[in-house]
N, C-alpha and C. Protein backbone atom coordinates (compact mmCIF):
# COMPACT_ATOMS: atom_id res chain seq x y z
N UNK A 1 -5.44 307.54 120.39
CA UNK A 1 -5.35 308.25 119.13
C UNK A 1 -5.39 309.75 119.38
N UNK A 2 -5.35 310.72 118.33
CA UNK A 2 -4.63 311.77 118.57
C UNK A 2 -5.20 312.95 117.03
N UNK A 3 -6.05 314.06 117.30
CA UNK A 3 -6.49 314.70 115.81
C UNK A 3 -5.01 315.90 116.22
N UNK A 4 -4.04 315.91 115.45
CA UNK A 4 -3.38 316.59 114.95
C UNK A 4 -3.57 317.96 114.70
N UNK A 5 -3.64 319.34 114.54
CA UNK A 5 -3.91 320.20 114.61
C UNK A 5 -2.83 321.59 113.70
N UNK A 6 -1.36 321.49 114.32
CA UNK A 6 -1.00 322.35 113.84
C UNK A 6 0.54 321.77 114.26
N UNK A 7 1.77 322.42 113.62
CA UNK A 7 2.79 321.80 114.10
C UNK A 7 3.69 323.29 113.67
N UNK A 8 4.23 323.82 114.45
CA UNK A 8 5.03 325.12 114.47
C UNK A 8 6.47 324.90 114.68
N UNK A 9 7.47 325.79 113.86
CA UNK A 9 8.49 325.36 114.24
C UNK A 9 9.26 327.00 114.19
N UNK A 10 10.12 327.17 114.84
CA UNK A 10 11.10 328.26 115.08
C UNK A 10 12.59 327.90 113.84
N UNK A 11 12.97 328.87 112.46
CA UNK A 11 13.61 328.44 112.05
C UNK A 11 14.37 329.69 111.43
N UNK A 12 15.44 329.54 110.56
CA UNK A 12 16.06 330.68 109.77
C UNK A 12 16.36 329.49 109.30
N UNK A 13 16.26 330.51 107.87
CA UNK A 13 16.71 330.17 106.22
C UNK A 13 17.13 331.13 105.04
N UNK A 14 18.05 330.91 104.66
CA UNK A 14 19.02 331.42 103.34
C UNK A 14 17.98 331.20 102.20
N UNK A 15 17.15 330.82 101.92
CA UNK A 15 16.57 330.32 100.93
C UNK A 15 15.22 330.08 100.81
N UNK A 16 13.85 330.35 100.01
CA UNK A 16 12.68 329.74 100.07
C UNK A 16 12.61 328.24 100.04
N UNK A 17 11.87 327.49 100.05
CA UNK A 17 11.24 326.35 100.53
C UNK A 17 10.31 325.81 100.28
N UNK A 18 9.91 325.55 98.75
CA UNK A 18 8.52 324.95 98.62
C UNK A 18 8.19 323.26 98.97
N UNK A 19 7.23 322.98 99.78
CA UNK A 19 7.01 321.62 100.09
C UNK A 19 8.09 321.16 101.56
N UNK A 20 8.04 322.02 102.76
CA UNK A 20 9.50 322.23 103.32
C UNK A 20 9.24 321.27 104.48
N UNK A 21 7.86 320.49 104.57
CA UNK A 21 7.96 319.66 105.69
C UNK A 21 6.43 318.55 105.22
N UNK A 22 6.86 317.20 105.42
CA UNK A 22 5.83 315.77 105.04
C UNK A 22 5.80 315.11 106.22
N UNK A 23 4.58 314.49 105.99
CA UNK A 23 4.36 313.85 107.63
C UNK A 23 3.76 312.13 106.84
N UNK A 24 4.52 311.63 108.08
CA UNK A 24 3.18 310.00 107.91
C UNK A 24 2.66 309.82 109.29
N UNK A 25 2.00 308.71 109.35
CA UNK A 25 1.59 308.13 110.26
C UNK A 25 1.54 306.86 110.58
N UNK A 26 1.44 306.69 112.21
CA UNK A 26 1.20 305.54 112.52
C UNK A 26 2.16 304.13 112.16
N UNK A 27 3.52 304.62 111.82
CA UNK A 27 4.73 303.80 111.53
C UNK A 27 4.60 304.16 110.08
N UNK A 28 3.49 304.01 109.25
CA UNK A 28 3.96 303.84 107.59
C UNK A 28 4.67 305.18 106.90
N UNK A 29 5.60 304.76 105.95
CA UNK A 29 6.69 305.12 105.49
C UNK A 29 5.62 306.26 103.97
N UNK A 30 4.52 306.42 104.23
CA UNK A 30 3.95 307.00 103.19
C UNK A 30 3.91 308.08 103.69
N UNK A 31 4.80 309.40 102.95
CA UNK A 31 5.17 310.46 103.04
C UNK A 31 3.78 311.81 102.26
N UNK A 32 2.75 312.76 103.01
CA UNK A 32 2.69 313.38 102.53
C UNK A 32 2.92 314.94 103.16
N UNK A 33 2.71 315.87 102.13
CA UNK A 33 3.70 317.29 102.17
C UNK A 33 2.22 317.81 102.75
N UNK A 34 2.36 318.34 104.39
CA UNK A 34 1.46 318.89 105.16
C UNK A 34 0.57 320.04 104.23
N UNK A 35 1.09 320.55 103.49
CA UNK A 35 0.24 321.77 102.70
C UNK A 35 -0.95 320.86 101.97
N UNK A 36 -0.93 319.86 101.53
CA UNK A 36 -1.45 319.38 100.97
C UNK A 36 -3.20 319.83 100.75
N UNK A 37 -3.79 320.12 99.38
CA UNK A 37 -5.31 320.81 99.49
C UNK A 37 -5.48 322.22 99.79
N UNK A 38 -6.19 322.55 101.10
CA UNK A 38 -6.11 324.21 101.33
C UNK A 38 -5.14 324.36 102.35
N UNK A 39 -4.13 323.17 102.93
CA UNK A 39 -3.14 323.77 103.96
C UNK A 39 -2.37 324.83 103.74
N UNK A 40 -1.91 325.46 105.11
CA UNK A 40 -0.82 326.40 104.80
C UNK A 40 0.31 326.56 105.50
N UNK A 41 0.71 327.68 105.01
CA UNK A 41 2.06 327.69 105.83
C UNK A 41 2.26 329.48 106.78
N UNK A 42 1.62 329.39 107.88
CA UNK A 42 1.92 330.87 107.89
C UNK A 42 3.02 331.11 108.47
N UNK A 43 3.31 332.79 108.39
CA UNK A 43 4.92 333.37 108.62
C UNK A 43 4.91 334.41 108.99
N UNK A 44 6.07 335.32 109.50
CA UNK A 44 5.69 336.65 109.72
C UNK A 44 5.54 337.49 108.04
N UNK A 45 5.97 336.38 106.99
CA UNK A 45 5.02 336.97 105.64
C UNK A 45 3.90 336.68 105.50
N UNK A 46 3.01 336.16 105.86
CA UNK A 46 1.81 336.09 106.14
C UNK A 46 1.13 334.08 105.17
N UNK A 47 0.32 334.07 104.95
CA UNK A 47 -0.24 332.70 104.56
C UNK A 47 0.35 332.19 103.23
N UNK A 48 0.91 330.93 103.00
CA UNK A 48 1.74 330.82 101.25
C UNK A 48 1.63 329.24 101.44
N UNK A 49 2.17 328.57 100.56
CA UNK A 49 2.83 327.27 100.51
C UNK A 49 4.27 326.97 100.46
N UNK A 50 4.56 328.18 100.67
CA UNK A 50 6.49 327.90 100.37
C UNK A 50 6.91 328.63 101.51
N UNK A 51 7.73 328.44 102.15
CA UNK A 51 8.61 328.78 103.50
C UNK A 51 9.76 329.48 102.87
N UNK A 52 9.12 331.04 103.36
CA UNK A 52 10.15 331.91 103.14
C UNK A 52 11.53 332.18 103.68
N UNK A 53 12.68 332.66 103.06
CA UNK A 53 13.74 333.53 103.31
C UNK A 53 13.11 333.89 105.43
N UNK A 54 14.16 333.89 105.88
CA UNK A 54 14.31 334.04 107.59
C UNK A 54 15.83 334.62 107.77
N UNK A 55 16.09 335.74 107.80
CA UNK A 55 17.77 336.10 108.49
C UNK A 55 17.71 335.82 109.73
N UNK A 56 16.76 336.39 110.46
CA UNK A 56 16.65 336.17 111.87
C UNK A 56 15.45 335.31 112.13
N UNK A 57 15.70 334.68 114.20
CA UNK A 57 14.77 333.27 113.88
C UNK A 57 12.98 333.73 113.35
N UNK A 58 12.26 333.25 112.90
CA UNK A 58 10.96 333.22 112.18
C UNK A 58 10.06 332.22 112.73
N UNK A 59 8.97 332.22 113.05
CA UNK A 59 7.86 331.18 113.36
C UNK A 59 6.99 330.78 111.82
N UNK A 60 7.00 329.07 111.86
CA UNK A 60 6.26 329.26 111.13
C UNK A 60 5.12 328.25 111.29
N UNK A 61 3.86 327.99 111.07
CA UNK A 61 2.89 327.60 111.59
C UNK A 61 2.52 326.94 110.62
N UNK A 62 2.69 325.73 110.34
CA UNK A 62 1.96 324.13 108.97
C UNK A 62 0.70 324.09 109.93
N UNK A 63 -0.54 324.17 109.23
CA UNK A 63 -1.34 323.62 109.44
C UNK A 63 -2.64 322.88 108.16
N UNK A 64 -2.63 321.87 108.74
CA UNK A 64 -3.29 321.10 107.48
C UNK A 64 -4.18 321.73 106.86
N UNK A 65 -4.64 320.98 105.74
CA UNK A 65 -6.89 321.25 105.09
C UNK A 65 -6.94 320.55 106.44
N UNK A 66 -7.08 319.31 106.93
CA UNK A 66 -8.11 318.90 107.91
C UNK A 66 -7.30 318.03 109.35
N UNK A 67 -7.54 318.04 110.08
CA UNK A 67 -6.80 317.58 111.39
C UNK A 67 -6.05 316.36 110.91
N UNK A 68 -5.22 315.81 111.25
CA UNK A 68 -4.35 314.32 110.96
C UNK A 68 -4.75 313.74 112.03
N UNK A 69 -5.48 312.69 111.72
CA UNK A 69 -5.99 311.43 113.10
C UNK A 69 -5.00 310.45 112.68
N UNK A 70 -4.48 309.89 114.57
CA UNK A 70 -3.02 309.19 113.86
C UNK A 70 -3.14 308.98 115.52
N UNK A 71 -2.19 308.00 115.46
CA UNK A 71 -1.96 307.31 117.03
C UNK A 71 -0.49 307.81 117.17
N UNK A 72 0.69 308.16 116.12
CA UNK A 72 1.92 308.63 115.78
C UNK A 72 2.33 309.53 114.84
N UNK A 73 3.21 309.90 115.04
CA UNK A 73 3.53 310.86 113.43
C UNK A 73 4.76 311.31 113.43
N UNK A 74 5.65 311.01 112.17
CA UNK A 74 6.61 311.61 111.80
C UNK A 74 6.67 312.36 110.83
N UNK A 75 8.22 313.57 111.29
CA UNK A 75 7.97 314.54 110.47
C UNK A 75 9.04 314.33 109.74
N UNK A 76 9.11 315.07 108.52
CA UNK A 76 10.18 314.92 107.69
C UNK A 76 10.62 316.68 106.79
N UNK A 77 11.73 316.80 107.38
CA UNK A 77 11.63 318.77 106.56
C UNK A 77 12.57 318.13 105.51
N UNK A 78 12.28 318.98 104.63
CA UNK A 78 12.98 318.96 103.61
C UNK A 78 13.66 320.25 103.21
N UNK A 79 15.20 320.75 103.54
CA UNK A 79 15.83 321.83 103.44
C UNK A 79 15.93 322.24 102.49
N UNK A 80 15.95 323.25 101.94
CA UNK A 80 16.31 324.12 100.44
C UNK A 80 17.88 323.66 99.89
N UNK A 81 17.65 323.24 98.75
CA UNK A 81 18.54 322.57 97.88
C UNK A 81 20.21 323.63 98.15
N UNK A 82 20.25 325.40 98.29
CA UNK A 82 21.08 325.99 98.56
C UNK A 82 21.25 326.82 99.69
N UNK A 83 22.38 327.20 100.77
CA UNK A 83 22.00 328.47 101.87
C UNK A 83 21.45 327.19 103.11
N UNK A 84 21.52 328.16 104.19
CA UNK A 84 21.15 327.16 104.89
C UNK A 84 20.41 327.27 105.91
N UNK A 85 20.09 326.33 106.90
CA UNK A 85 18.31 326.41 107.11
C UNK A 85 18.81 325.63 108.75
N UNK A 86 18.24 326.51 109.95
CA UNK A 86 17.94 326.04 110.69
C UNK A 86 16.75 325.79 111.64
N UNK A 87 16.62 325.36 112.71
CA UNK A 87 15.47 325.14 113.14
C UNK A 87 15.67 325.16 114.54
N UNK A 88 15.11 326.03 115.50
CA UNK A 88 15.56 325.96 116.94
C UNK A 88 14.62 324.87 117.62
N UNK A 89 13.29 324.63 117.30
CA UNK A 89 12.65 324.16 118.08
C UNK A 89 10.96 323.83 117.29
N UNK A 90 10.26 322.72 117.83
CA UNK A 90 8.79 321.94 116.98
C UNK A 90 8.28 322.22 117.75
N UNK A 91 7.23 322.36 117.54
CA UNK A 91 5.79 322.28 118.93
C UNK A 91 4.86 321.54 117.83
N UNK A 92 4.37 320.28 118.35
CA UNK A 92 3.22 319.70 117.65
C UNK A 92 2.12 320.57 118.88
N UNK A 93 0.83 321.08 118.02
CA UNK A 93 -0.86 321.04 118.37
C UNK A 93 -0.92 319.77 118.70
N UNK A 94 -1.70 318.97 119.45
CA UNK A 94 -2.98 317.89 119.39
C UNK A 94 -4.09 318.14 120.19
N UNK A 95 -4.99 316.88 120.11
CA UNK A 95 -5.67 316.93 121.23
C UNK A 95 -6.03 315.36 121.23
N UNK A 96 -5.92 315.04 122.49
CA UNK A 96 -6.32 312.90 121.92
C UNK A 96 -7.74 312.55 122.21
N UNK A 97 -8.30 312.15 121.14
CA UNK A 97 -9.15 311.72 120.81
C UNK A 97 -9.51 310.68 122.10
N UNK A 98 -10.70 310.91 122.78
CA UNK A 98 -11.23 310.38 124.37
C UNK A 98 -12.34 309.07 123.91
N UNK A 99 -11.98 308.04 124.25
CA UNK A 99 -12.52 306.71 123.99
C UNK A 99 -12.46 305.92 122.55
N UNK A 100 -11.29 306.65 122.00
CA UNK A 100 -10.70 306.02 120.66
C UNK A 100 -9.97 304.55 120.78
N UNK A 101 -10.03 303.60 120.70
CA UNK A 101 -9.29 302.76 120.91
C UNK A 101 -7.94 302.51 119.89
N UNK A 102 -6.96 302.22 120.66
CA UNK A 102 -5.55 302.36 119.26
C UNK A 102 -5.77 300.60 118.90
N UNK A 103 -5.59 300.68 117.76
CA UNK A 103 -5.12 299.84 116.90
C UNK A 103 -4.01 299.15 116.27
């Protein structure tokens, strides 16, 4: 198993982005939007919930309210409805949880 931490991604976008990336776990198909509670989203605009405008590439740093404990995890972005949005590259945070047994 695995506490989750932070998940960064390198991107440009035409457009803001509220709710711009959901995660599940552990195979199930139950989708929630990483900001979720006090998460955020930081940027070189600094801390928000919505993923700003990027002409050139931008870092931006999801990190939860509280670590995601999970043996797996998928991500899911969700692009701005207009303009367009890329993404060079993810870096998941973890750290695995030492004498956790998976399930």
């Amino acid at each position: 198993k695995k506490k989750i931490y932070k998940v960064i991604f390198t991107y440009q976008s035409g457009a803001t982005q509220a709710n711009p990336m959901e995660y599940a776990v552990d195979g199930k198909q139950s989708w929630t939007d990483i900001t979720t509670g006090t998460g955020t989203i930081t940027t070189d605009a600094g801390d928000n919930d919505t993923l700003p405008t990027a002409s050139a590439w931008d870092v931006a740093v999801f990190k939860p309210a509280s670590p995601i404990t999970c043996q797996s995890l998928q991500l899911r972005i969700n692009p701005p409805s207009t303009g367009t949005f890329e993404i060079n590259d993810i870096t998941v945070e973890y750290r695995i949880i030492g004498g956790a047994a998976v399930s």
